[in-house]
Protein backbone atom coordinates (compact mmCIF):
# COMPACT_ATOMS: atom_id res chain seq x y z
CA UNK A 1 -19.79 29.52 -1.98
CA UNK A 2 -19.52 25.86 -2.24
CA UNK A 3 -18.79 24.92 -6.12
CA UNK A 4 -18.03 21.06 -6.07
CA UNK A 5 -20.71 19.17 -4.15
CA UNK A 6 -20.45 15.64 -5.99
CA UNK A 7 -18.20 13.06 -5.12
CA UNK A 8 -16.86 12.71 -9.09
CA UNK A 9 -16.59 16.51 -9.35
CA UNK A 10 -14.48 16.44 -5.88
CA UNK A 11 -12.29 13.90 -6.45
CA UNK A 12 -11.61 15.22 -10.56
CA UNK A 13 -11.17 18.45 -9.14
CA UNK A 14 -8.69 17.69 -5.86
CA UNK A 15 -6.70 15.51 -8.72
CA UNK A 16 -6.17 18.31 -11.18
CA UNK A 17 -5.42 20.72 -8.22
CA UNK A 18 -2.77 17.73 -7.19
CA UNK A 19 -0.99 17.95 -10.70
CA UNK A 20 -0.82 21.90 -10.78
CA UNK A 21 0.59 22.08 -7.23
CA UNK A 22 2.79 19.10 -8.03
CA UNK A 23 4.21 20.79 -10.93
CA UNK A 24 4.67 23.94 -9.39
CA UNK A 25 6.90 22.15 -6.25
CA UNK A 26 8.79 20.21 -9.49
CA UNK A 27 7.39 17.32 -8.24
CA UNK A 28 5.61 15.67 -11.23
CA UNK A 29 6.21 12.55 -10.84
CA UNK A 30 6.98 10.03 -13.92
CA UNK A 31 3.53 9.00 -15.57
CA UNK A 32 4.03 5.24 -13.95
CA UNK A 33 3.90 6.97 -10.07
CA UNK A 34 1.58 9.59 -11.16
CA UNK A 35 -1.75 7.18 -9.78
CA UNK A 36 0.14 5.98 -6.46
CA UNK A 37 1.56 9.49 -5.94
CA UNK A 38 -1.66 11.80 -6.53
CA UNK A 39 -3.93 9.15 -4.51
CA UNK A 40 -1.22 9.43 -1.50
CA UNK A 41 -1.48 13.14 -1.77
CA UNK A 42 -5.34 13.13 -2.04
CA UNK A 43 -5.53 10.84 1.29
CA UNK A 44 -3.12 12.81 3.34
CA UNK A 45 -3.12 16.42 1.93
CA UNK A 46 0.81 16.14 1.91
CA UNK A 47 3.28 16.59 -0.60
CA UNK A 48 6.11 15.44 1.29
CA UNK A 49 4.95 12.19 -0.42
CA UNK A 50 6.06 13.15 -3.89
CA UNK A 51 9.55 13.21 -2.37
CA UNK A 52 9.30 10.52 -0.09
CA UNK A 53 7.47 7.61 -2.07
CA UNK A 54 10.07 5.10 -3.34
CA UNK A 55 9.60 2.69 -6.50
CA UNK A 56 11.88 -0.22 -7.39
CA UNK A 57 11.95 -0.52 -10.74
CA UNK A 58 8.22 -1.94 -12.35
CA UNK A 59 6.88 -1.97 -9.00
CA UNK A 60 3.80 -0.50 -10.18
CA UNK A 61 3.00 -2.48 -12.99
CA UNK A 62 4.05 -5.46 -11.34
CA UNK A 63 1.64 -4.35 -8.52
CA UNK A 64 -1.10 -4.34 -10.93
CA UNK A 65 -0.21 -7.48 -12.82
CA UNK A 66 -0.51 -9.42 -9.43
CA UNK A 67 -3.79 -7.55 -8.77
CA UNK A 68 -5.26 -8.37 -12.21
CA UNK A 69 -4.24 -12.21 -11.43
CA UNK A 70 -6.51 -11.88 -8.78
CA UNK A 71 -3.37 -11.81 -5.68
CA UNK A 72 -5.27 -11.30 -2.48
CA UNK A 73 -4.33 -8.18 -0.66
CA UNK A 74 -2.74 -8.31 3.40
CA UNK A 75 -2.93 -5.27 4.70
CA UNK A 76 -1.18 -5.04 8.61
CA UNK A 77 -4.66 -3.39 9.98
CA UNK A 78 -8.11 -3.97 9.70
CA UNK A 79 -8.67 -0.14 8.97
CA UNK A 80 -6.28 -0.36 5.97
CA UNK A 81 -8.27 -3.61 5.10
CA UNK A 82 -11.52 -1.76 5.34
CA UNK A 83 -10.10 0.90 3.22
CA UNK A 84 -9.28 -0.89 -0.05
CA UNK A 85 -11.83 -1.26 -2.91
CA UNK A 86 -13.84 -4.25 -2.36
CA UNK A 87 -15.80 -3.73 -5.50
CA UNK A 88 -12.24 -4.00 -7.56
CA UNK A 89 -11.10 -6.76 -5.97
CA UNK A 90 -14.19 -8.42 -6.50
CA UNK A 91 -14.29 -7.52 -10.08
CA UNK A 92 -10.43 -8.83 -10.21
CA UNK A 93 -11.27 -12.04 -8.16
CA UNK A 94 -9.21 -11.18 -5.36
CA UNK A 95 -9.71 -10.42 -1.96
CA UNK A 96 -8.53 -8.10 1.11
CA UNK A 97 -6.97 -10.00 4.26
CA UNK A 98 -6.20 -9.36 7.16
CA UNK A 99 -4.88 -11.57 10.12
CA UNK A 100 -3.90 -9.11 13.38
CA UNK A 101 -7.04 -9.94 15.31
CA UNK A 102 -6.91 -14.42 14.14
CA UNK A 103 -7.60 -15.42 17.90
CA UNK A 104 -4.25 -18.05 16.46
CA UNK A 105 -2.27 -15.01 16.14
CA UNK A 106 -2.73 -14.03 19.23
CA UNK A 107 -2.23 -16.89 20.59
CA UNK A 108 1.15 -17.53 18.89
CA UNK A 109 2.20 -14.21 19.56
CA UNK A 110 1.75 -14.73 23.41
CA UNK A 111 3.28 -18.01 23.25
CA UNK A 112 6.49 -16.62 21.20
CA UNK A 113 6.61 -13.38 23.21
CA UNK A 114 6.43 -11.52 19.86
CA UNK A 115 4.07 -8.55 18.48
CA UNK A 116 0.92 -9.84 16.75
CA UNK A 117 1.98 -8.26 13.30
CA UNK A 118 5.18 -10.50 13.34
CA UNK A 119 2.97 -13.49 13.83
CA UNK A 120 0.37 -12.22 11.55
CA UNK A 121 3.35 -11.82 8.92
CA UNK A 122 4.66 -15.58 9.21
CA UNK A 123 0.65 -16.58 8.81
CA UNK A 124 0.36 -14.80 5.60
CA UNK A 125 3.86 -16.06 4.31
CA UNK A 126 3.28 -19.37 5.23
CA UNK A 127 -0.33 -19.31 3.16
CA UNK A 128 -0.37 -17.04 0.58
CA UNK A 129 2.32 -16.84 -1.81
CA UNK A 130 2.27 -14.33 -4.44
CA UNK A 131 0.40 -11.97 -2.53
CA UNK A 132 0.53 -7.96 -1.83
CA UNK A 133 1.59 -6.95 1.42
CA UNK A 134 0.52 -3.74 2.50
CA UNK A 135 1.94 -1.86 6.07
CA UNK A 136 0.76 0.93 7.38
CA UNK A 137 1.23 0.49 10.78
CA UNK A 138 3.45 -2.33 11.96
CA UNK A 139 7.01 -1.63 11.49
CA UNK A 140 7.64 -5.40 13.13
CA UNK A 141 6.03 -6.77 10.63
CA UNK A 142 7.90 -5.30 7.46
CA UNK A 143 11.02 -6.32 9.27
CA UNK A 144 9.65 -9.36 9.36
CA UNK A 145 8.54 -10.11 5.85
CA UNK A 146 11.99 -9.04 5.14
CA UNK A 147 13.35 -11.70 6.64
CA UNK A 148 10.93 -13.98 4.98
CA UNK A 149 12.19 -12.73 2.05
CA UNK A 150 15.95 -12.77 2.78
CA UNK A 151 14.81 -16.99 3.22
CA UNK A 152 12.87 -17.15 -0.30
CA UNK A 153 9.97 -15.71 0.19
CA UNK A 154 8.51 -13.89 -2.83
CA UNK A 155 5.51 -11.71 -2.37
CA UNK A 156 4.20 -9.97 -5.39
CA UNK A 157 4.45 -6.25 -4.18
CA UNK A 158 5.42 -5.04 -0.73
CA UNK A 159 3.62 -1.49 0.23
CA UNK A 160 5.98 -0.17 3.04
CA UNK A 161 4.05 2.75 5.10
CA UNK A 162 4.21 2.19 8.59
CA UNK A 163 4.09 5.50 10.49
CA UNK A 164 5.36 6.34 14.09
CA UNK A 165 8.91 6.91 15.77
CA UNK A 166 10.25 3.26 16.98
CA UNK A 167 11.64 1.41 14.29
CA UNK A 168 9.56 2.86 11.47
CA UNK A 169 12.57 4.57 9.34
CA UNK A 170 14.86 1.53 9.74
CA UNK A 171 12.28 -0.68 8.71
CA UNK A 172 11.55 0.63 5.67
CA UNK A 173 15.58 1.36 5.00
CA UNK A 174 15.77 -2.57 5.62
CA UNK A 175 12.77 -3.64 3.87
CA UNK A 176 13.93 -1.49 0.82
CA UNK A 177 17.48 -2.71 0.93
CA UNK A 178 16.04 -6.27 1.22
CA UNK A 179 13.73 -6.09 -2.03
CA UNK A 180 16.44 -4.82 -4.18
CA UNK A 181 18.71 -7.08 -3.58
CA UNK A 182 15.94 -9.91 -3.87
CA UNK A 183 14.17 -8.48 -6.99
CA UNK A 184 11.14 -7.86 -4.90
CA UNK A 185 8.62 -4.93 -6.06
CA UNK A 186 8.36 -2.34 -3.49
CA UNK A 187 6.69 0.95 -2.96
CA UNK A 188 7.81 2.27 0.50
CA UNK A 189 7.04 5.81 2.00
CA UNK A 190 10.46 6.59 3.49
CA UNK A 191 10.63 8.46 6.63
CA UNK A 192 8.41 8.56 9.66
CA UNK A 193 5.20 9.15 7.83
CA UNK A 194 2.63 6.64 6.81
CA UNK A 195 -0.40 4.93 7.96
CA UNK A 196 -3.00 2.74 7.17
CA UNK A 197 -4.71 5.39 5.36
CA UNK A 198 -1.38 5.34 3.06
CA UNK A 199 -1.36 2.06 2.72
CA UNK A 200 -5.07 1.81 1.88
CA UNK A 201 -4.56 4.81 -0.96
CA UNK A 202 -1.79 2.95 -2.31
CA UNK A 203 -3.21 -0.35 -2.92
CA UNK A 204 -6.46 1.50 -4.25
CA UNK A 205 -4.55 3.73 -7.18
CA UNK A 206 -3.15 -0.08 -8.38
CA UNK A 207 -7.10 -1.37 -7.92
CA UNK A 208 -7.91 1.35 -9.92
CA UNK A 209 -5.47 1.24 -12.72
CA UNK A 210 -6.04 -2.48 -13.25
CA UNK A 211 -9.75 -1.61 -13.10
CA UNK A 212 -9.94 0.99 -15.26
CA UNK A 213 -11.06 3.18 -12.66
CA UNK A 214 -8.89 6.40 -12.04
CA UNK A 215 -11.77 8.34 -12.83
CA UNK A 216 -14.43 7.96 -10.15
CA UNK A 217 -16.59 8.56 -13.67
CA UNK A 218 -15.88 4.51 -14.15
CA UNK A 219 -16.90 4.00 -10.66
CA UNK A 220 -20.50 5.28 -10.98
CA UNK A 221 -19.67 8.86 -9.22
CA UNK A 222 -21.23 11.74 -11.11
């Protein structure tokens, strides 16, 4: 017999379920990745993420500082786009972004015989300074914010999740490599797992937070 039928009630519940399993693994995680990691769990159903989700030091609250400036948010798809909370980045005067289907991006891409997400990368770099970057799909393009970043650039967080088999583990061993050396704030699921659902629950436990939020409650869900 069905018990939880509102969205609140769901969500509260799946979250306290989250802790008790979490703690029973020893996974809790510190009370800074507790938002990031229970949100990642909630999206995928998979606790491999309490062990796999790397921090550098303050990326979380840096995350949120950016977001509460109002830093617009890149995301490497326009599903992981579609998946971050409009109504807090409204409310925080940001926005989402994404450039992958720019008819110029394509066009450069073609022209420099590269993938779309490396040109979409250089677009955003070249633009929008002090932004978060968020990957869930496009290892290319991590690698190639690090190397933005190895020449200067300084986004405000960099969300690591692309998922797959080519190039996916080394580009988030680069990109994490990369941001600690360069004092860059990074939260990067290590590994082959990811996705633009990921990346989406990622950015949306920072939204959250800097919202006031974490409880659907403050969102208007019963």
């Amino acid at each position: 017999m069905v018990q939880h039928k509102t969205p609140g009630d769901i969500e509260r519940t799946s979250m306290g379920i989250i802790l008790e399993e979490l703690a029973g693994l020893g996974l809790t995680p510190p009370p800074e990745h507790q938002a990031v990691v229970c949100r990642v769990v909630h999206a995928t159903a998979d606790f491999d993420y309490a062990r796999n989700l790397v921090f550098t030091p303050d990326a979380v609250q840096k995350g949120i500082d950016a977001l509460l400036a109002g830093a617009p948010v890149i995301t490497d798809t326009n599903m992981a786009k579609a998946g971050v909370s409009r109504p807090c980045l409204q409310k925080l005067g940001g926005e989402a972004l994404c450039f992958m289907a720019d008819a110029e991006v394509a066009a450069v891409a073609r022209e420099k015989g590269t993938t779309r997400a490396v040109a979409a990368v250089d677009k955003a770099a070249a633009q929008h300074p002090g932004a978060v970057l968020a990957f869930g799909n496009a290892p290319t393009g991590l690698l190639r914010l690090a190397d933005w970043i190895e020449q200067g650039y300084r986004p405000a967080l960099v969300i690591g999740a692309p998922v797959g088999f080519v190039n996916v583990v080394e580009s988030k061993e680069h990109a994490l490599e990369v941001c600690r050396r360069a004092g860059v704030p990074a939260i990067l699921a290590m590994g082959r797992k990811g996705g633009s659902g990921v990346a989406a629950a990622i950015c949306n436990a920072l939204l959250y937070t800097a919202c006031g939020t974490l409880d659907p409650a403050a969102r208007g869900w019963n």
